[in-house]
C-alpha atoms as a PDB file:
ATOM      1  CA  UNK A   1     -39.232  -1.026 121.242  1.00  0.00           C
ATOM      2  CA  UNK A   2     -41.416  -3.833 121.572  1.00  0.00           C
ATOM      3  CA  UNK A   3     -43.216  -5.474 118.317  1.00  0.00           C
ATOM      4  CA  UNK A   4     -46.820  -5.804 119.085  1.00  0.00           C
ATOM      5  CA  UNK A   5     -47.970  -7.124 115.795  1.00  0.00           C
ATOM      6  CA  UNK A   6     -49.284 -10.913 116.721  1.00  0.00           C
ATOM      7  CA  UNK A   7     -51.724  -8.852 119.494  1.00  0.00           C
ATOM      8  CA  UNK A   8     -53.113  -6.449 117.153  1.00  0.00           C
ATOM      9  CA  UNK A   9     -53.972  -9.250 114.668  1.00  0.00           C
ATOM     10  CA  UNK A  10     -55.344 -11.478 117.674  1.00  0.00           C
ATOM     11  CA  UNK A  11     -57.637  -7.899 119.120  1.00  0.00           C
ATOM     12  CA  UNK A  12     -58.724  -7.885 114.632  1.00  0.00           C
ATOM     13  CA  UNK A  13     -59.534 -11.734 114.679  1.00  0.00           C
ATOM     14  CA  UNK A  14     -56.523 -12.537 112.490  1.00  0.00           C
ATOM     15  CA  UNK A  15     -55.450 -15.926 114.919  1.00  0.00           C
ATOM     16  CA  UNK A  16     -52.654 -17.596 112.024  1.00  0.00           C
ATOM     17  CA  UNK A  17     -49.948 -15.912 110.222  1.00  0.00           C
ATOM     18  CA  UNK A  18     -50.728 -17.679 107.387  1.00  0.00           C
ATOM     19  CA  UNK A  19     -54.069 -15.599 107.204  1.00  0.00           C
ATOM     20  CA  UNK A  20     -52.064 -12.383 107.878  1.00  0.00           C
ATOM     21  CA  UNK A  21     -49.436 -13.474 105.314  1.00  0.00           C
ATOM     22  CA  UNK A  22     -52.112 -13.776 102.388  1.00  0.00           C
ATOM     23  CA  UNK A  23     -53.724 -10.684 103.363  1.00  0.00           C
ATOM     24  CA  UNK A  24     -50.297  -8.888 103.357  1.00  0.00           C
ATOM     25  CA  UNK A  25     -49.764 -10.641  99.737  1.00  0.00           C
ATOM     26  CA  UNK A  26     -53.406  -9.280  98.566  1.00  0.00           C
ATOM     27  CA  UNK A  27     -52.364  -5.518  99.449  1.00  0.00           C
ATOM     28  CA  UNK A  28     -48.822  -5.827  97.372  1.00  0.00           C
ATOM     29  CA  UNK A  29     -46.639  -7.186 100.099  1.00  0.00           C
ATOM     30  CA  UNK A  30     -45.292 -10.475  99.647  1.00  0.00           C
ATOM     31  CA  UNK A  31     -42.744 -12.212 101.632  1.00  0.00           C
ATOM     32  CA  UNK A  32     -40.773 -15.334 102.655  1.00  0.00           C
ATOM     33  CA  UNK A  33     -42.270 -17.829 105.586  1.00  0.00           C
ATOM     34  CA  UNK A  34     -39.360 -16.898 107.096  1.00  0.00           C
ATOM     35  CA  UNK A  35     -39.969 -13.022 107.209  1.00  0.00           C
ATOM     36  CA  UNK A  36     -43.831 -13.817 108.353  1.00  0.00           C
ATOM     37  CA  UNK A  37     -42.356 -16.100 111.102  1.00  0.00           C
ATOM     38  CA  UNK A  38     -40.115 -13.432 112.684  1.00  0.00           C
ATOM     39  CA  UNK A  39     -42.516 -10.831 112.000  1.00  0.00           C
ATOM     40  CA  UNK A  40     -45.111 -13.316 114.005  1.00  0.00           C
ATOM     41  CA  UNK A  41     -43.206 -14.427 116.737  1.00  0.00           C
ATOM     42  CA  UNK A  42     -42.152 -10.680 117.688  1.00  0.00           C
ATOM     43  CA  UNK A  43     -38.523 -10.890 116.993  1.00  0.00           C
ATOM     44  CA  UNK A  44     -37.927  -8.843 113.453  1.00  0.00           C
ATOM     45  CA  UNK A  45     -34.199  -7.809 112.880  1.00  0.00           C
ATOM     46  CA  UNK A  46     -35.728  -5.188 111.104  1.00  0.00           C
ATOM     47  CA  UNK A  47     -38.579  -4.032 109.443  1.00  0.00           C
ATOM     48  CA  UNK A  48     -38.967  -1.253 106.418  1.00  0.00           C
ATOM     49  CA  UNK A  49     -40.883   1.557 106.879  1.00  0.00           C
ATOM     50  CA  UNK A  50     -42.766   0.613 104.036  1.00  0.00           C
ATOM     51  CA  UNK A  51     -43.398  -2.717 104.969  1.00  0.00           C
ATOM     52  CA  UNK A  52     -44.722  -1.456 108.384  1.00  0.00           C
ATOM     53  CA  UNK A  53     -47.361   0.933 106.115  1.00  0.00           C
ATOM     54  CA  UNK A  54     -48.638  -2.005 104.526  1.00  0.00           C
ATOM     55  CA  UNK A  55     -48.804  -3.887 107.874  1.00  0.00           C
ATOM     56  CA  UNK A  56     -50.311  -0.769 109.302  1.00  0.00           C
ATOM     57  CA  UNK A  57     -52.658  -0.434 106.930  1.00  0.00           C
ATOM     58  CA  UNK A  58     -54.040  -4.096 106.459  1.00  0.00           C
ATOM     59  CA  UNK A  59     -54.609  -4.482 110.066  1.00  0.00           C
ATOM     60  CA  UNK A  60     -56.278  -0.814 110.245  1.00  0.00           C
ATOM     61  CA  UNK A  61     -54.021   0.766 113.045  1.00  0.00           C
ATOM     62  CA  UNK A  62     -51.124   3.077 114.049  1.00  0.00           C
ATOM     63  CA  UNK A  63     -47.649   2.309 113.867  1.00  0.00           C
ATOM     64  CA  UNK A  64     -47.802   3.153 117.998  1.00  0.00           C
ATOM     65  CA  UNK A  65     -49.877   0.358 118.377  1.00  0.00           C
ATOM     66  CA  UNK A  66     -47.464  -2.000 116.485  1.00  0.00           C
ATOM     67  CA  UNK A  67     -44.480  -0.787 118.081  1.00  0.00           C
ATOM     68  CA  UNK A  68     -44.374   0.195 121.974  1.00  0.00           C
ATOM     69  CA  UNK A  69     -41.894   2.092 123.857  1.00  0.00           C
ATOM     70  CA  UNK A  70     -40.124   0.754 126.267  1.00  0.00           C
ATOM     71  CA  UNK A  71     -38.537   3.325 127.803  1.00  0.00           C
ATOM     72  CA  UNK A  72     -37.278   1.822 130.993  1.00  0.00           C
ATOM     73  CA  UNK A  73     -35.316  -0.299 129.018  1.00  0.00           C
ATOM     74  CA  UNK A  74     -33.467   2.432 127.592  1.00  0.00           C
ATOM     75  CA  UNK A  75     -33.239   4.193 130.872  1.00  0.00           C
ATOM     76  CA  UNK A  76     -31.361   0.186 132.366  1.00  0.00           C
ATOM     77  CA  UNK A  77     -28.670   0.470 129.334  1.00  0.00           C
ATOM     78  CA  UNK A  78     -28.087   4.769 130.675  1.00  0.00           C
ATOM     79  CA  UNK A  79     -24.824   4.652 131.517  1.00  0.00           C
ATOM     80  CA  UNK A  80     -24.721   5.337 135.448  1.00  0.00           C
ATOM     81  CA  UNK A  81     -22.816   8.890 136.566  1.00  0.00           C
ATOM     82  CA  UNK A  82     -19.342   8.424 137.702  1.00  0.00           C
ATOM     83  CA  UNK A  83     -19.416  10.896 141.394  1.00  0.00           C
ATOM     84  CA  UNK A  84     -16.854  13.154 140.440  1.00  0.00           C
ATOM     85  CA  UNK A  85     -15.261  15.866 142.958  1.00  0.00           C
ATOM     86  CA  UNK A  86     -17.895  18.177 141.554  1.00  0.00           C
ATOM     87  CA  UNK A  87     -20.747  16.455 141.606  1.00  0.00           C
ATOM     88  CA  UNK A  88     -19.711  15.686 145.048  1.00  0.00           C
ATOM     89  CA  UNK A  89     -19.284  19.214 145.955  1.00  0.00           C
ATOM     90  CA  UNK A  90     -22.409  20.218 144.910  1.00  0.00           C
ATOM     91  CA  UNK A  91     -24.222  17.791 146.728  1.00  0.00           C
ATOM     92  CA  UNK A  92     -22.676  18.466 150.303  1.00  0.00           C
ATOM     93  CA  UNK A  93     -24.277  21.568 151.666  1.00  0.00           C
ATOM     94  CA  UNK A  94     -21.799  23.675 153.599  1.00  0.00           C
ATOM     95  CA  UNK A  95     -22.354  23.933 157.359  1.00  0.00           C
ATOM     96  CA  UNK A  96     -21.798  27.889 158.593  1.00  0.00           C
ATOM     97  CA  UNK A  97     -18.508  28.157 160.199  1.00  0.00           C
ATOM     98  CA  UNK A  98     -19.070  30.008 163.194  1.00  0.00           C
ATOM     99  CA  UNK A  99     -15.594  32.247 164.542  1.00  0.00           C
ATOM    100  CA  UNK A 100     -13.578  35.220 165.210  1.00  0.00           C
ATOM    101  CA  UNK A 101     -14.456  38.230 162.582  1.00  0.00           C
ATOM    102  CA  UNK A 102     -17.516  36.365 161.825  1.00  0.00           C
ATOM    103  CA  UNK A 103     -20.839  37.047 162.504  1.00  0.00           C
ATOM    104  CA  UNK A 104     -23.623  34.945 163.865  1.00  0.00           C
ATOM    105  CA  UNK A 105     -26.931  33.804 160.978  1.00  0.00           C
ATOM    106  CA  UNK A 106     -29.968  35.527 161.316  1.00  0.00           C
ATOM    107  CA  UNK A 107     -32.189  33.821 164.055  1.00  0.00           C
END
C-alpha cells in the first residue's frame, strides 16, 4: 500500500502539516510532531483505523484515496514456482507415436 495523504491535502489546499495537524486537533485527534511528520512524509509504521476516520473525514475523502494498492509489488515478493516433474509434464505436449498395432490420426 502506498500512503497518499500529503497529495490529498495538497489536491484540498492544505500545503503544511502544521495546518493539517491543527485541523486534525480541532476534530478530536491530537498527536505528537513526530506522528504528523511520518504521517506527512508518507512513511507511517502504522496507522489506526480510527485515526484514518478522522483523517478521512477532515480532508473529506475515502480511505482508497489515502491508501493505494500496489499490487505489483505484492505480485515482485510472490514467491516464483519451483518446475517440478509435474508441472513439467503437463507442459510438454505428447507427440503421437506412430508404429506397429497403431493406427494413423485422422487427416
Amino acid at each position: 500500500m502506498q500512503w497518499n495523504m500529503r497529495m490529498v491535502a495538497a489536491q484540498r489546499g492544505i500545503w503544511k502539516s502544521s495546518e493539517l495537524r491543527r485541523m486534525l486537533a480541532e476534530a478530536g485527534f491530537t498527536m505528537s510532531a513526530g506522528k504528523m511528520s511520518n504521517l506527512w512524509s508518507g512513511s507511517p509504521a502504522s496507522v489506526r483505523l480510527d485515526e484514518l476516520d478522522v483523517i478521512c473525514a477532515v480532508l473529506e475523502c475515502a480511505p482508497s484515496e489515502v491508501l493505494v494498492a500496489e499490487p505489483e509489488k505484492v505480485a515482485a515478493r510472490r514467491p516464483k514456482k519451483a518446475v517440478t516433474a509435474s508441472t513439467r509434464a503437463a507442459s510438454i505436449t505428447p507427440a503421437p507415436r506412430l508404429g506397429r498395432n497403431r493406427s494413423k490420426p485422422p487427416a
